[in-house]
Protein backbone atom coordinates (compact mmCIF):
# COMPACT_ATOMS: atom_id res chain seq x y z
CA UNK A 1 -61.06 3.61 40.09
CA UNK A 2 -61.70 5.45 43.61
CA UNK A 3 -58.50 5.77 45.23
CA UNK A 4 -58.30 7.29 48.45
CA UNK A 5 -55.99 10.29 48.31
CA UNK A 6 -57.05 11.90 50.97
CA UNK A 7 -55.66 8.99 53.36
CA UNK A 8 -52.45 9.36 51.98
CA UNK A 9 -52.43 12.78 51.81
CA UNK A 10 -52.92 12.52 55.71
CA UNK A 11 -50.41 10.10 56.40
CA UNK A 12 -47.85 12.42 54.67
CA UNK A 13 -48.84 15.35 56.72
CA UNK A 14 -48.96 13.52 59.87
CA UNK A 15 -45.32 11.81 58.95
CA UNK A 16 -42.41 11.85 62.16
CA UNK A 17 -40.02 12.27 59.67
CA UNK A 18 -38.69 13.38 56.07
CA UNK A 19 -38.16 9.29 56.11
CA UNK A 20 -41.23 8.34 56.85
CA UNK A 21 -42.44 10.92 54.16
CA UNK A 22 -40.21 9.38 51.41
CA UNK A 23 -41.75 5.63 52.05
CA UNK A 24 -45.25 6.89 51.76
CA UNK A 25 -44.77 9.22 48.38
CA UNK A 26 -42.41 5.42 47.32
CA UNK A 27 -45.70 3.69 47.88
CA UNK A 28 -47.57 5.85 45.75
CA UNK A 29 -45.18 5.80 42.82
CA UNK A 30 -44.63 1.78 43.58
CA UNK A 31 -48.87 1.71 42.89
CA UNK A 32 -48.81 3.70 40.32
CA UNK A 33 -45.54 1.92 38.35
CA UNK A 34 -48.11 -1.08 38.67
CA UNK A 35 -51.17 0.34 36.69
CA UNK A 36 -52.07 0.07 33.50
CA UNK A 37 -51.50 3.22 31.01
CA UNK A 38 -54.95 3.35 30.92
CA UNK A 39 -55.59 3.23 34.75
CA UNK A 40 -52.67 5.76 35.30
CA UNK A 41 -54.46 8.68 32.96
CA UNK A 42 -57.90 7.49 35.50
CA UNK A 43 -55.51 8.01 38.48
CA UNK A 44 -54.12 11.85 37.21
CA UNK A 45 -57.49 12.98 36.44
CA UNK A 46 -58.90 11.69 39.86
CA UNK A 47 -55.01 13.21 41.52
CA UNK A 48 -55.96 16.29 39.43
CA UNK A 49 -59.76 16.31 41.03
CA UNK A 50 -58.62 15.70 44.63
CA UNK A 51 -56.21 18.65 44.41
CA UNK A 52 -58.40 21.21 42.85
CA UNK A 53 -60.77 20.44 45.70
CA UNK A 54 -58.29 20.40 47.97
CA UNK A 55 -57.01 23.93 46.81
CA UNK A 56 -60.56 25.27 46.86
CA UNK A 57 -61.42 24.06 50.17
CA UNK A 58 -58.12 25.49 51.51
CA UNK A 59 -58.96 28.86 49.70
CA UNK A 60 -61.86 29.30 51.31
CA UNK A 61 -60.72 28.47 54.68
CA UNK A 62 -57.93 31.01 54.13
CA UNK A 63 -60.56 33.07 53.09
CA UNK A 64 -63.17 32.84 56.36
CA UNK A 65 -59.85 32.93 58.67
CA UNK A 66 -59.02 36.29 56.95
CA UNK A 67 -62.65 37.55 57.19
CA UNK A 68 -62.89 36.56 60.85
CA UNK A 69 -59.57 38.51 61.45
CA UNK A 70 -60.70 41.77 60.03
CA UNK A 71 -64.26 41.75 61.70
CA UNK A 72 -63.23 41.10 65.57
């Protein structure tokens, strides 16, 4: 199972509205409802991948911003 997180992940960021927001995260738990038990522990430990990646990546962005602060 590959599913693309990252697009709704963008979406939700990119959202006009708390609305908006609340049909996109209803879409995810509407797909999710519709897996299998076995498909749904394949779809936390890929949710689980994408978000450690995601917090890395975001740490060390955070990280170069901070370094490019203190050496100007």
């Amino acid at each position: 199972m590959n599913f693309d997180f990252k697009s709704y992940h963008l979406r939700a960021i990119n959202a006009d509205s708390e609305t908006e927001k609340l049909v996109i995260n209803q879409e995810l738990k509407d797909y999710y409802a519709s897996l299998s038990k076995e498909e749904q522990v394949v779809f936390n430990f890929e949710l689980q991948k994408y978000l450690m990646q995601e917090v890395g990546r975001l740490g060390s962005d955070y990280e170069s911003i901070k370094d490019q602060q203190f050496n100007v």
